[in-house]
PDB file of N, CA and C in Angstrom:
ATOM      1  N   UNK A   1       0.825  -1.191   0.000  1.00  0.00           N
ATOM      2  CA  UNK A   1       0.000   0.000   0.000  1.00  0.00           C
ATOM      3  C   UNK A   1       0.875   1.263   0.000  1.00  0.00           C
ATOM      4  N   UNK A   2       2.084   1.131   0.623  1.00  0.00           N
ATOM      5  CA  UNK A   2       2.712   2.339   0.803  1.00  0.00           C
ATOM      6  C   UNK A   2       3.383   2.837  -0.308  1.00  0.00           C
ATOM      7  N   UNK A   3       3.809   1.425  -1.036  1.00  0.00           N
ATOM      8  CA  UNK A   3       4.386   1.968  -2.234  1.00  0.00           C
ATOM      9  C   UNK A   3       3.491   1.991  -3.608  1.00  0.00           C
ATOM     10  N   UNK A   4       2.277   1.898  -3.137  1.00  0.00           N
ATOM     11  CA  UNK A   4       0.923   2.390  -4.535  1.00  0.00           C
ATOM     12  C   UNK A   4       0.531   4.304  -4.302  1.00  0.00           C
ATOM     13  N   UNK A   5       0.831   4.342  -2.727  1.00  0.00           N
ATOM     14  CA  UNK A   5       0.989   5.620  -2.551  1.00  0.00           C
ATOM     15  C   UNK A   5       1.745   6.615  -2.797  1.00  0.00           C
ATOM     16  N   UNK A   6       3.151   6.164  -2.741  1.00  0.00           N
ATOM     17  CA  UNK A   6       4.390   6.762  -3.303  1.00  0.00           C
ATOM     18  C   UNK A   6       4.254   6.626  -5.405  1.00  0.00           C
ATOM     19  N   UNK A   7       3.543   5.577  -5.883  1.00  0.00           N
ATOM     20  CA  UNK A   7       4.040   5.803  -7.125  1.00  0.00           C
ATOM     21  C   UNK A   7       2.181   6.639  -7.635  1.00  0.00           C
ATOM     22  N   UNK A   8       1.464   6.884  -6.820  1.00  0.00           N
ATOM     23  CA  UNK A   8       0.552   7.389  -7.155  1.00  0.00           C
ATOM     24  C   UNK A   8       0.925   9.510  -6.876  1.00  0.00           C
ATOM     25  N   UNK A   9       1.894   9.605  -6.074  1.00  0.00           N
ATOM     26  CA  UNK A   9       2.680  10.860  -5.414  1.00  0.00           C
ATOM     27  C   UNK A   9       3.392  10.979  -7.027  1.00  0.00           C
ATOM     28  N   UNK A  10       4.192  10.194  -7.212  1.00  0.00           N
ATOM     29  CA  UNK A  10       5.097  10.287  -8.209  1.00  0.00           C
ATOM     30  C   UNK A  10       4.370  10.718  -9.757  1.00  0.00           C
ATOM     31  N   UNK A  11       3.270  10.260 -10.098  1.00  0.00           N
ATOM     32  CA  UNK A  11       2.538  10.165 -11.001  1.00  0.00           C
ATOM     33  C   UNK A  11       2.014  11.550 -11.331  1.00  0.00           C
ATOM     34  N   UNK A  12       1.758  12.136 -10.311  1.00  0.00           N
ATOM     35  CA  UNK A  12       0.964  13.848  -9.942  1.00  0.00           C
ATOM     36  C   UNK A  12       2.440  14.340 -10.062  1.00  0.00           C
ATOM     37  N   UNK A  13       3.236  14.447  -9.578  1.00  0.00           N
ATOM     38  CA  UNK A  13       4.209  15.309  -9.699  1.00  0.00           C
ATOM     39  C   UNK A  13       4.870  15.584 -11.018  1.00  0.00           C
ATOM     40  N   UNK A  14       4.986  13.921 -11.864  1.00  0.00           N
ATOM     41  CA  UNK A  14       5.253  14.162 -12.948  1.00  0.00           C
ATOM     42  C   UNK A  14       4.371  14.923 -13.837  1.00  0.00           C
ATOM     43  N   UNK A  15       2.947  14.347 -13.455  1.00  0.00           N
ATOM     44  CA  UNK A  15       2.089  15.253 -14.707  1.00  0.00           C
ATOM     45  C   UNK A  15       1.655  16.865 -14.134  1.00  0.00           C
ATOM     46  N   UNK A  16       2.273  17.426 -13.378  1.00  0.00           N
ATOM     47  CA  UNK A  16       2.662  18.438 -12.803  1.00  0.00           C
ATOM     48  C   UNK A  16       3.628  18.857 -13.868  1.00  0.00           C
ATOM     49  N   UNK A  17       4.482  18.267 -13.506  1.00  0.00           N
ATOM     50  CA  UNK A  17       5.968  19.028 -14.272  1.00  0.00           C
ATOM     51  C   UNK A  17       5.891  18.836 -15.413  1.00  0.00           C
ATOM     52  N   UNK A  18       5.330  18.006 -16.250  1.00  0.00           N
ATOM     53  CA  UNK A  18       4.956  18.058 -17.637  1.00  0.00           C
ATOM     54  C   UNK A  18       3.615  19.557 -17.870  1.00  0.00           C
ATOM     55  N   UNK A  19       3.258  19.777 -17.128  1.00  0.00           N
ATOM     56  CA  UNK A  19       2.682  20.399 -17.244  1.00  0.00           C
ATOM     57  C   UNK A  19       3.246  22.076 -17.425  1.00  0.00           C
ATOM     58  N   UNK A  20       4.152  21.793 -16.326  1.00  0.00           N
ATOM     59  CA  UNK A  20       4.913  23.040 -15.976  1.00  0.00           C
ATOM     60  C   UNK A  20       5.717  23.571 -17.114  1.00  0.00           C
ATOM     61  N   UNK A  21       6.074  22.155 -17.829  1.00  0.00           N
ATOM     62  CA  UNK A  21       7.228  22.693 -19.059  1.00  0.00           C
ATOM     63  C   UNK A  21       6.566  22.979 -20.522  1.00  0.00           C
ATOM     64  N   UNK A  22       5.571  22.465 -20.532  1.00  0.00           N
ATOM     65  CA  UNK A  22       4.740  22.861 -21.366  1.00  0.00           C
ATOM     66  C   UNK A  22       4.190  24.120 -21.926  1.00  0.00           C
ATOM     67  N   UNK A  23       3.836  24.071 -20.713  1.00  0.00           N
ATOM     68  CA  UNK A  23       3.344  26.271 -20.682  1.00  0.00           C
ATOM     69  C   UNK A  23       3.963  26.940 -19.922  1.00  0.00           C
ATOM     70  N   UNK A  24       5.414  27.242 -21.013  1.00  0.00           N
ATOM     71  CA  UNK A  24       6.647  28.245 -20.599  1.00  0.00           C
ATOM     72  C   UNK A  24       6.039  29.346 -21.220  1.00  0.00           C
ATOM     73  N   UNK A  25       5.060  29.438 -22.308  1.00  0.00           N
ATOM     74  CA  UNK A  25       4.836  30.713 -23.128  1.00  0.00           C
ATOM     75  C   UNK A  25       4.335  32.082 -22.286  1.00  0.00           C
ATOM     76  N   UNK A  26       4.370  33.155 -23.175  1.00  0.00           N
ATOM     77  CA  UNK A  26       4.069  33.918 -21.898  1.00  0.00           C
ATOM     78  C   UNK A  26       2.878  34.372 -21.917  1.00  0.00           C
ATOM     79  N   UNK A  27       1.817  34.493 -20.580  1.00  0.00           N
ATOM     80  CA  UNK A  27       1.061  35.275 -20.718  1.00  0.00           C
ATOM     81  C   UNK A  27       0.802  36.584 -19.633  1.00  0.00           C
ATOM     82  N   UNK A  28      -0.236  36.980 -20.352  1.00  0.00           N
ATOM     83  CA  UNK A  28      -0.428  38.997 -19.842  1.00  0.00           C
ATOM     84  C   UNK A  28      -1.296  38.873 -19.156  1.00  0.00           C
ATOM     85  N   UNK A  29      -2.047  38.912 -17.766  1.00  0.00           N
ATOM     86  CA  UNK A  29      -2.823  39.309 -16.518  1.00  0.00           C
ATOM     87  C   UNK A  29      -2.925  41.012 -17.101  1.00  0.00           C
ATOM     88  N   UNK A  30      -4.402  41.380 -17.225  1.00  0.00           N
ATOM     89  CA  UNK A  30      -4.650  42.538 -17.107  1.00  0.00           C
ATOM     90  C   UNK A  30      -5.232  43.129 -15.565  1.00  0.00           C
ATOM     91  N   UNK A  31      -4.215  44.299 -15.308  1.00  0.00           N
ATOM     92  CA  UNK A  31      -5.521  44.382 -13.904  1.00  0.00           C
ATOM     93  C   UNK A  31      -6.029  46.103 -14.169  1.00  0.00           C
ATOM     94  N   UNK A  32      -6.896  46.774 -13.267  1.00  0.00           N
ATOM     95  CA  UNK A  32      -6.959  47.420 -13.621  1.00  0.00           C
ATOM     96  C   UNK A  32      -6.264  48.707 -13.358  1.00  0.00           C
ATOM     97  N   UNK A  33      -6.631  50.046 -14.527  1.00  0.00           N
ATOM     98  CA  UNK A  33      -6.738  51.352 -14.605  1.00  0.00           C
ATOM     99  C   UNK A  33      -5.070  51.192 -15.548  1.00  0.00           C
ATOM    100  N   UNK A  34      -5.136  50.243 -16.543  1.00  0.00           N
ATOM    101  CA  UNK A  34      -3.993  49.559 -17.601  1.00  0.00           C
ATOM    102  C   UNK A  34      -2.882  48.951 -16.623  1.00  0.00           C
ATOM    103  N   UNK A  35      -2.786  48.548 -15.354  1.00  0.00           N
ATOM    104  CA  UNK A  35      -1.969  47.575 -15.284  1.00  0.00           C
ATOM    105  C   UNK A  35      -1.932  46.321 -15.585  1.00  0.00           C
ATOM    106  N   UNK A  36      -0.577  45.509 -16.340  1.00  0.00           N
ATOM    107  CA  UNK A  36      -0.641  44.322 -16.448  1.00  0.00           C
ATOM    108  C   UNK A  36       0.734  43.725 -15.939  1.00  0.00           C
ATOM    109  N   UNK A  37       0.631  42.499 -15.841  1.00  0.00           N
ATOM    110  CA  UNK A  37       1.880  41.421 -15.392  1.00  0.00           C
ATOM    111  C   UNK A  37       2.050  40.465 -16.189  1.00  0.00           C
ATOM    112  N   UNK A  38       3.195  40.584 -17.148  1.00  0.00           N
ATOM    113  CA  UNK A  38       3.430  39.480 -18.028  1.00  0.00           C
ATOM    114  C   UNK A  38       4.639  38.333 -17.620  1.00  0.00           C
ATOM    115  N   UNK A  39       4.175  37.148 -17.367  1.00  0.00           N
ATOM    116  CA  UNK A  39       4.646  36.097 -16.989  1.00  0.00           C
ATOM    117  C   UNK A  39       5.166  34.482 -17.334  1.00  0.00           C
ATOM    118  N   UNK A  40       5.475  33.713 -17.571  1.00  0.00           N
ATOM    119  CA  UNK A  40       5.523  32.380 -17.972  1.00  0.00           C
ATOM    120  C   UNK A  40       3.610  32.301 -17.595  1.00  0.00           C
ATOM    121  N   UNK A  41       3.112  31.092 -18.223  1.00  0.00           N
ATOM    122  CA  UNK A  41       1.399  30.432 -17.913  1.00  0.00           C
ATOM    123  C   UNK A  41       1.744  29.707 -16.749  1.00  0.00           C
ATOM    124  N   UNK A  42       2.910  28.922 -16.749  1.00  0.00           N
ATOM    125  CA  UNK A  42       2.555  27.919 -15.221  1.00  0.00           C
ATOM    126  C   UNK A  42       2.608  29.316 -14.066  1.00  0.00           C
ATOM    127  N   UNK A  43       3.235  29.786 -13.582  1.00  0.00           N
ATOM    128  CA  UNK A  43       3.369  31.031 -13.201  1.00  0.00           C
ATOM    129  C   UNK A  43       2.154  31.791 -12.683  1.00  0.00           C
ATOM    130  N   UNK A  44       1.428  31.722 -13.669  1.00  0.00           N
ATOM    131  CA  UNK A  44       0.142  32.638 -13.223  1.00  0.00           C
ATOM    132  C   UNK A  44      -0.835  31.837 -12.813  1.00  0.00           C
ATOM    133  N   UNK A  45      -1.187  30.480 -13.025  1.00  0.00           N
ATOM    134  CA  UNK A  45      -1.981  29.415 -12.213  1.00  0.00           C
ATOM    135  C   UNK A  45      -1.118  29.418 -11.136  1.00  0.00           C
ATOM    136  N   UNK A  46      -0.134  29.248 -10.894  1.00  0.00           N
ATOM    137  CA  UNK A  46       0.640  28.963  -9.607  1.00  0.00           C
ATOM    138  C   UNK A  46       0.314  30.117  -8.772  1.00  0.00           C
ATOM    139  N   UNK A  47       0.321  31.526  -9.095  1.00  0.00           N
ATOM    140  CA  UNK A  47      -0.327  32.758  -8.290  1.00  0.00           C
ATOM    141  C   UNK A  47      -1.905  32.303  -8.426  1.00  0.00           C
ATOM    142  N   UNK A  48      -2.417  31.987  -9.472  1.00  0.00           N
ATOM    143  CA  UNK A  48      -3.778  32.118  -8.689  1.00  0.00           C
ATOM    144  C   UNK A  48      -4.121  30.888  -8.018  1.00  0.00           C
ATOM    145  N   UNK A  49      -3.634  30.351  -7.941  1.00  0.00           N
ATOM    146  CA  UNK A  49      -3.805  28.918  -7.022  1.00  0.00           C
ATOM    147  C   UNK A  49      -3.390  29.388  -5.750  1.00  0.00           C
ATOM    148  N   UNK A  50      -2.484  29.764  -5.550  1.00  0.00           N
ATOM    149  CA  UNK A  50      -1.796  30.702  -3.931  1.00  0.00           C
ATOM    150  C   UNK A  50      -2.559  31.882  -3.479  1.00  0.00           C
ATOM    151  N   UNK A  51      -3.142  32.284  -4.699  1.00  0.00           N
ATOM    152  CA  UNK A  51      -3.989  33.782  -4.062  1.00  0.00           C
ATOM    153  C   UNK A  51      -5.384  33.033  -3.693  1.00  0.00           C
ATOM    154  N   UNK A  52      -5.939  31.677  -4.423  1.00  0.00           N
ATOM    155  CA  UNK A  52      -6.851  31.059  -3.640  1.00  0.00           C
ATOM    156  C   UNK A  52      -7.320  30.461  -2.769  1.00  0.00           C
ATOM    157  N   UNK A  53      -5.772  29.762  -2.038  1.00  0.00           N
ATOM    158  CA  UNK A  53      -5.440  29.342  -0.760  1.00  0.00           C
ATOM    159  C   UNK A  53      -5.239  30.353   0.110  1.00  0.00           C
ATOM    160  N   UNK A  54      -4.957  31.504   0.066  1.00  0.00           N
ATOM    161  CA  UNK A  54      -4.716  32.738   0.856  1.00  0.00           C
ATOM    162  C   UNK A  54      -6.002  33.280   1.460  1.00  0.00           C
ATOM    163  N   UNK A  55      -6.828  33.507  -0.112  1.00  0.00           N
ATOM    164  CA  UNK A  55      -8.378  33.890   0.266  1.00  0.00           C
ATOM    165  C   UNK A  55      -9.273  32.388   1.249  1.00  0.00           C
ATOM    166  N   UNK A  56      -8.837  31.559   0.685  1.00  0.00           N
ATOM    167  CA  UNK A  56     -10.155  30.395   1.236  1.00  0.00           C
ATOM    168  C   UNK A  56      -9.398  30.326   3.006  1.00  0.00           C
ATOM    169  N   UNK A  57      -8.372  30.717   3.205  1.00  0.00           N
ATOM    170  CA  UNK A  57      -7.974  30.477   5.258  1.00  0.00           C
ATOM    171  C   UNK A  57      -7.889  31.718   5.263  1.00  0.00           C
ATOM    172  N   UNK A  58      -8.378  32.800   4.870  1.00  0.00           N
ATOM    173  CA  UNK A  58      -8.863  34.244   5.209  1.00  0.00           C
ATOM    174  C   UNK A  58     -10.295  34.162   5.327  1.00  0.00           C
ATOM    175  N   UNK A  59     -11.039  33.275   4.613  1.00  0.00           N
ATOM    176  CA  UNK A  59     -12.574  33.138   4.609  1.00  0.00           C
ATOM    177  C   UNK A  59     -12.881  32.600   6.093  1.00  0.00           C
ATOM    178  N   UNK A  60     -11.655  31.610   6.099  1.00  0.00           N
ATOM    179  CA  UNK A  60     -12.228  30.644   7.526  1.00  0.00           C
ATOM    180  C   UNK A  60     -11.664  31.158   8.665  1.00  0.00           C
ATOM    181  N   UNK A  61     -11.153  31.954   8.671  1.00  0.00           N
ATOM    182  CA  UNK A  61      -9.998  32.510  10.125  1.00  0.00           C
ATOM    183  C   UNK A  61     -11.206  32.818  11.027  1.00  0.00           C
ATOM    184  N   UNK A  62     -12.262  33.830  11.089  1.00  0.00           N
ATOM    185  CA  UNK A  62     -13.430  33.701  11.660  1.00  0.00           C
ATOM    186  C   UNK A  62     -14.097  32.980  12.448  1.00  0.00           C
ATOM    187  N   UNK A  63     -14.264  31.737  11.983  1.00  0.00           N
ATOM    188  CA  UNK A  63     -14.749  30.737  12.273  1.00  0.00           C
ATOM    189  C   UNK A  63     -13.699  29.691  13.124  1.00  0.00           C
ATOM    190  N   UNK A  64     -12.397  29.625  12.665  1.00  0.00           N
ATOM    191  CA  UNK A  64     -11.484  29.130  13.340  1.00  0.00           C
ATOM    192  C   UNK A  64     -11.346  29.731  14.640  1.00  0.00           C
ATOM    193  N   UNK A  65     -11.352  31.116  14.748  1.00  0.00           N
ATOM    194  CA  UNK A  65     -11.269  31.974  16.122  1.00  0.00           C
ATOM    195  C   UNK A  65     -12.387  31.828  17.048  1.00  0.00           C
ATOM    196  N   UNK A  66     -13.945  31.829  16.408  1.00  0.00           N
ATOM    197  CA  UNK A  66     -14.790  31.611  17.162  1.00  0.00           C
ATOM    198  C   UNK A  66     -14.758  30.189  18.094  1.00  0.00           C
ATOM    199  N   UNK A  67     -14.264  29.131  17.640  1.00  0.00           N
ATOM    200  CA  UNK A  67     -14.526  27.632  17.708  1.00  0.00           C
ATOM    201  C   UNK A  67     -13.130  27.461  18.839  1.00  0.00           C
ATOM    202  N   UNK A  68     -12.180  28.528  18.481  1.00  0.00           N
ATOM    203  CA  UNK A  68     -11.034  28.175  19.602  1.00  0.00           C
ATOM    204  C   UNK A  68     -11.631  28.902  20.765  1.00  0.00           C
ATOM    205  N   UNK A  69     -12.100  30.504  21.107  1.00  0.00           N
ATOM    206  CA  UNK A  69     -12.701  30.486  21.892  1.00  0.00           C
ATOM    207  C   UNK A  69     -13.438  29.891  22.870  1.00  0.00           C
ATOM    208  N   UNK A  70     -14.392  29.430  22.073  1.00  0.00           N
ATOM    209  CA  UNK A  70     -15.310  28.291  22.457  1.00  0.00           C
ATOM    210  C   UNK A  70     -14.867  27.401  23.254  1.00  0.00           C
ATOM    211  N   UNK A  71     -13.462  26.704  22.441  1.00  0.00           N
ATOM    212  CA  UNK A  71     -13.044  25.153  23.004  1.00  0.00           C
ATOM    213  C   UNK A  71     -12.398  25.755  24.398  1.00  0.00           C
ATOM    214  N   UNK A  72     -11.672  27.354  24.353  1.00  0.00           N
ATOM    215  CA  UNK A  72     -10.980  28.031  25.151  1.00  0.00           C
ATOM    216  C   UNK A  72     -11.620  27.734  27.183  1.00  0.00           C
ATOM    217  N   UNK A  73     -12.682  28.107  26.314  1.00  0.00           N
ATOM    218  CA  UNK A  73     -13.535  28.528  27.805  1.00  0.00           C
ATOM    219  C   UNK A  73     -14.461  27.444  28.405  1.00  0.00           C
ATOM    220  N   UNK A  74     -13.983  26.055  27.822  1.00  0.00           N
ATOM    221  CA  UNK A  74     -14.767  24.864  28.466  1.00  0.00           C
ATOM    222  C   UNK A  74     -13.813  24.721  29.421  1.00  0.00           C
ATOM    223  N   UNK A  75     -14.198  24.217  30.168  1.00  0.00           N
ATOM    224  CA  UNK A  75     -13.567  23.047  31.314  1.00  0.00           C
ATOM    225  C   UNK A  75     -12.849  22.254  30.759  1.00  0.00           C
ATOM    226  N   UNK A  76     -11.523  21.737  31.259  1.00  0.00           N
ATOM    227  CA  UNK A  76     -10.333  20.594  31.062  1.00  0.00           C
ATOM    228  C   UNK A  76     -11.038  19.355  30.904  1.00  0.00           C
ATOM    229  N   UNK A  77     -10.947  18.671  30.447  1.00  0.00           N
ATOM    230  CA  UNK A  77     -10.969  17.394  29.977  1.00  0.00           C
ATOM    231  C   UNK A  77     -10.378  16.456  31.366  1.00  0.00           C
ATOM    232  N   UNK A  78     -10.165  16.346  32.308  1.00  0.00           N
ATOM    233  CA  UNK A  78      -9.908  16.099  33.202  1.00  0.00           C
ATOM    234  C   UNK A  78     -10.720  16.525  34.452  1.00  0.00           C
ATOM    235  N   UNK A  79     -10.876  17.890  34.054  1.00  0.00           N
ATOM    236  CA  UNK A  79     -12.239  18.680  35.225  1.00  0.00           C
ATOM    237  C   UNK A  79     -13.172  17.659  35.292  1.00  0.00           C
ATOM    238  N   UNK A  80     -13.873  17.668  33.812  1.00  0.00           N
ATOM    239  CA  UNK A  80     -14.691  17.100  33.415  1.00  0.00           C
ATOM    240  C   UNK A  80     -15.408  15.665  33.683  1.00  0.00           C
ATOM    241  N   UNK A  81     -14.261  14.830  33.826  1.00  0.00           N
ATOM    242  CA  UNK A  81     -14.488  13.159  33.464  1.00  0.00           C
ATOM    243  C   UNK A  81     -14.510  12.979  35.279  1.00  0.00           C
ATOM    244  N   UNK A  82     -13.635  13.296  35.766  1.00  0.00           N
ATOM    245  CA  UNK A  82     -13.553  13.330  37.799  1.00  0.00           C
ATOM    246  C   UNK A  82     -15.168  13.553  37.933  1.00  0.00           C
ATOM    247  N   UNK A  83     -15.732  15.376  37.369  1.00  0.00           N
ATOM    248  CA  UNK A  83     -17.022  15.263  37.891  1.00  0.00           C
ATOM    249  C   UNK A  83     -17.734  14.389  37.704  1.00  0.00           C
ATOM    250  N   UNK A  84     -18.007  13.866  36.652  1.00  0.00           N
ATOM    251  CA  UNK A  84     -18.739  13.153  36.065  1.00  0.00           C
ATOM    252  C   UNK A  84     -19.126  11.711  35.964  1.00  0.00           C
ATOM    253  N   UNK A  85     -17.997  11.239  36.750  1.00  0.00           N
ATOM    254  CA  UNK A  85     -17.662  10.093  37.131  1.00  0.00           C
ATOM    255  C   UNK A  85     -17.895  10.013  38.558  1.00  0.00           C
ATOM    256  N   UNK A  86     -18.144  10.634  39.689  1.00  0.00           N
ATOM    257  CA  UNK A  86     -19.050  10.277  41.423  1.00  0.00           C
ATOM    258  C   UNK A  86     -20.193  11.055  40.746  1.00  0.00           C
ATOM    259  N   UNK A  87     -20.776  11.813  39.859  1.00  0.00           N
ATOM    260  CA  UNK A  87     -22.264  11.970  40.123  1.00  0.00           C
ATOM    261  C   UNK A  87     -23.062  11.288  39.466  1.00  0.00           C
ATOM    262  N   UNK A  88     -22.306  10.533  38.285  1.00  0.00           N
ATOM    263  CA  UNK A  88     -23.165  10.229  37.138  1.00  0.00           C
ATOM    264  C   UNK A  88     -23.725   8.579  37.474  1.00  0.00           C
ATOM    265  N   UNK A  89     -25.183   8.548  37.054  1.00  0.00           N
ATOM    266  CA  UNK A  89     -26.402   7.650  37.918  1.00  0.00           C
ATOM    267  C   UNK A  89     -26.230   6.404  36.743  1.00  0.00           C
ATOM    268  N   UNK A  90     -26.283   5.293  37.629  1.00  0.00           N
ATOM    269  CA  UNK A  90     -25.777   3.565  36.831  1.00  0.00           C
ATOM    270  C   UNK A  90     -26.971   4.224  35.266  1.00  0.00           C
ATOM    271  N   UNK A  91     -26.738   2.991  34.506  1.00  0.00           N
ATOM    272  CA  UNK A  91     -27.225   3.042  33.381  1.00  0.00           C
ATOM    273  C   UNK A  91     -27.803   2.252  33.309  1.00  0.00           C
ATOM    274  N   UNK A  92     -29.378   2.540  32.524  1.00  0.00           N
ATOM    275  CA  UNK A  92     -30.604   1.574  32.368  1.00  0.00           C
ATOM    276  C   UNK A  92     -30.295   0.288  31.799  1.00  0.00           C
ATOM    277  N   UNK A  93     -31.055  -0.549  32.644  1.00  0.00           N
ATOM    278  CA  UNK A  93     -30.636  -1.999  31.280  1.00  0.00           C
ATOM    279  C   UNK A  93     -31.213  -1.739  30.452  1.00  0.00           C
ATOM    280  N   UNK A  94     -30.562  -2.835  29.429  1.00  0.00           N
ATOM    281  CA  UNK A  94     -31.091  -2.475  27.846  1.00  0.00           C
ATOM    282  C   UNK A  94     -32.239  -3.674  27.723  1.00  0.00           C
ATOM    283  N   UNK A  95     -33.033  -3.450  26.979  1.00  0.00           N
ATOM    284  CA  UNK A  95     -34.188  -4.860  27.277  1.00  0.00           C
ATOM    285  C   UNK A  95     -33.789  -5.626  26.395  1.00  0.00           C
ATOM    286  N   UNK A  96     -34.211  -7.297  26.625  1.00  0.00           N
ATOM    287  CA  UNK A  96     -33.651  -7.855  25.853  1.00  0.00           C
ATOM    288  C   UNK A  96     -33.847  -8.636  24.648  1.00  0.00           C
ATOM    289  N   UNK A  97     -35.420  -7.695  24.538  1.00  0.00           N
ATOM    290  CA  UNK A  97     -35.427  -7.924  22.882  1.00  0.00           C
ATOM    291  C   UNK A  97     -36.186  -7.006  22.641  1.00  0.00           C
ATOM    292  N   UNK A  98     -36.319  -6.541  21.394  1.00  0.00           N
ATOM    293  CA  UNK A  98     -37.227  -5.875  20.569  1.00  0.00           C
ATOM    294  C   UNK A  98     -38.195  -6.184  19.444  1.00  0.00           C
ATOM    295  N   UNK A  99     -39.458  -6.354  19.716  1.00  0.00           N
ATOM    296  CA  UNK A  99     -40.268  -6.925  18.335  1.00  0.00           C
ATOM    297  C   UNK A  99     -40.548  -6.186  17.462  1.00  0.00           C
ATOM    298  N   UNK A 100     -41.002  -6.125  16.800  1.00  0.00           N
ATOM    299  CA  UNK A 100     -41.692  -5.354  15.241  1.00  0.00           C
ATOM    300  C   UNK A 100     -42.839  -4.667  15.516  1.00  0.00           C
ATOM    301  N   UNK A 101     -43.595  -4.658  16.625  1.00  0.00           N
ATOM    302  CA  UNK A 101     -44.654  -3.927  17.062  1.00  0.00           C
ATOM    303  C   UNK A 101     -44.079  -2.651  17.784  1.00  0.00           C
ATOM    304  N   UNK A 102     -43.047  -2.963  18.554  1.00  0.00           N
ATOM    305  CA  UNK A 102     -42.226  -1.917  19.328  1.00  0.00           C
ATOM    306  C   UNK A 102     -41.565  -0.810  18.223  1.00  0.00           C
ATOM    307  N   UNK A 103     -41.246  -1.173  17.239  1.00  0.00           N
ATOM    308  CA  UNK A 103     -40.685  -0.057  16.179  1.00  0.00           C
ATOM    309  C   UNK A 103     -41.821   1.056  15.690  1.00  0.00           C
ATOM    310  N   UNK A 104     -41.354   1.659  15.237  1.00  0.00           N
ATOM    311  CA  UNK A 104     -42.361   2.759  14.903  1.00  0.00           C
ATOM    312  C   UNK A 104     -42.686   2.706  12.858  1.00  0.00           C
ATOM    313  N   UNK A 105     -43.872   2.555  12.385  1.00  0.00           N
ATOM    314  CA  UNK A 105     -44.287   2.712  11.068  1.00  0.00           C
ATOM    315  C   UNK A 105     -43.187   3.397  10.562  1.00  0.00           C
ATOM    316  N   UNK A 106     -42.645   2.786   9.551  1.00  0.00           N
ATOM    317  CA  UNK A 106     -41.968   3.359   8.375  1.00  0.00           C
ATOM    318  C   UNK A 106     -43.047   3.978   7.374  1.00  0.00           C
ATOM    319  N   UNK A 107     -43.159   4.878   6.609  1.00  0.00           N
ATOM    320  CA  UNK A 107     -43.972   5.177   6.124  1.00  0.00           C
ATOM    321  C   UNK A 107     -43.159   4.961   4.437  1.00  0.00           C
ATOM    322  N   UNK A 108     -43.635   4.144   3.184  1.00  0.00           N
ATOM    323  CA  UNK A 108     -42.614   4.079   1.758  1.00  0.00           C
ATOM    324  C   UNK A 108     -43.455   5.154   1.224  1.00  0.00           C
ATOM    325  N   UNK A 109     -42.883   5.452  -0.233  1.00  0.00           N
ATOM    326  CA  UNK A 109     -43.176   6.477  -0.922  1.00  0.00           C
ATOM    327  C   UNK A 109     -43.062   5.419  -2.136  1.00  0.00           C
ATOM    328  N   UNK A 110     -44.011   5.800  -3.048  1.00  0.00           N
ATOM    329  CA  UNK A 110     -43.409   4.735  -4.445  1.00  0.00           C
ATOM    330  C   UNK A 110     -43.303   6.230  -5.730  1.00  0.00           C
ATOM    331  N   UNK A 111     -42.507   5.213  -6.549  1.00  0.00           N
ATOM    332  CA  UNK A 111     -41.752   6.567  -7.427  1.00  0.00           C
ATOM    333  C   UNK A 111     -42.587   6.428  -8.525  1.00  0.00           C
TER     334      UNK A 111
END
């Protein structure tokens, strides 16, 4: 397995770099009020691939901050399991069977 992984690694990289040598030609990014940036093509996927990873963990930083907060201001994982463990009440038996009357109606739909 490890080495279907390594020649499946190898496989992307090559058709990467075939890729890369391919489109040496150059192209022109217009931006505006007439600026442009003329570059090799792999080059400018490679910026916008990086300017899209930049934007998409700028999208989520938000959400990452809220959720550390969050995890911030719980109780230890240790607090936790001590309390919870002298107050917490035995557990119901489970019965030991279940019939087909005890389930609840499925209701089908036909197509």
């Amino acid at each position: 397995m490890k080495y279907l992984l390594w020649l499946l690694k190898a496989a992307i990289f090559f058709t990467l770099f075939a890729f890369a040598l391919n489109n040496q030609h150059d192209a022109t990014v217009y931006f505006f009020f007439g600026t442009h940036w003329r570059a090799p093509l792999v080059l400018v996927v490679l910026a916008a691939f990086a300017g899209g990873l930049v934007v998409g963990a700028l999208g989520m930083l938000p959400g990452w901050w809220k959720h550390r907060t969050a995890a911030a201001q719980l109780p230890s994982a240790s607090d936790t399991s001590a309390a919870t463990a002298s107050t917490a009440a035995p557990a119901p038996a489970a019965p030991s069977s279940i019939s087909a009357t005890d389930l609840p109606a499925v209701r089908q739909h036909g197509l």
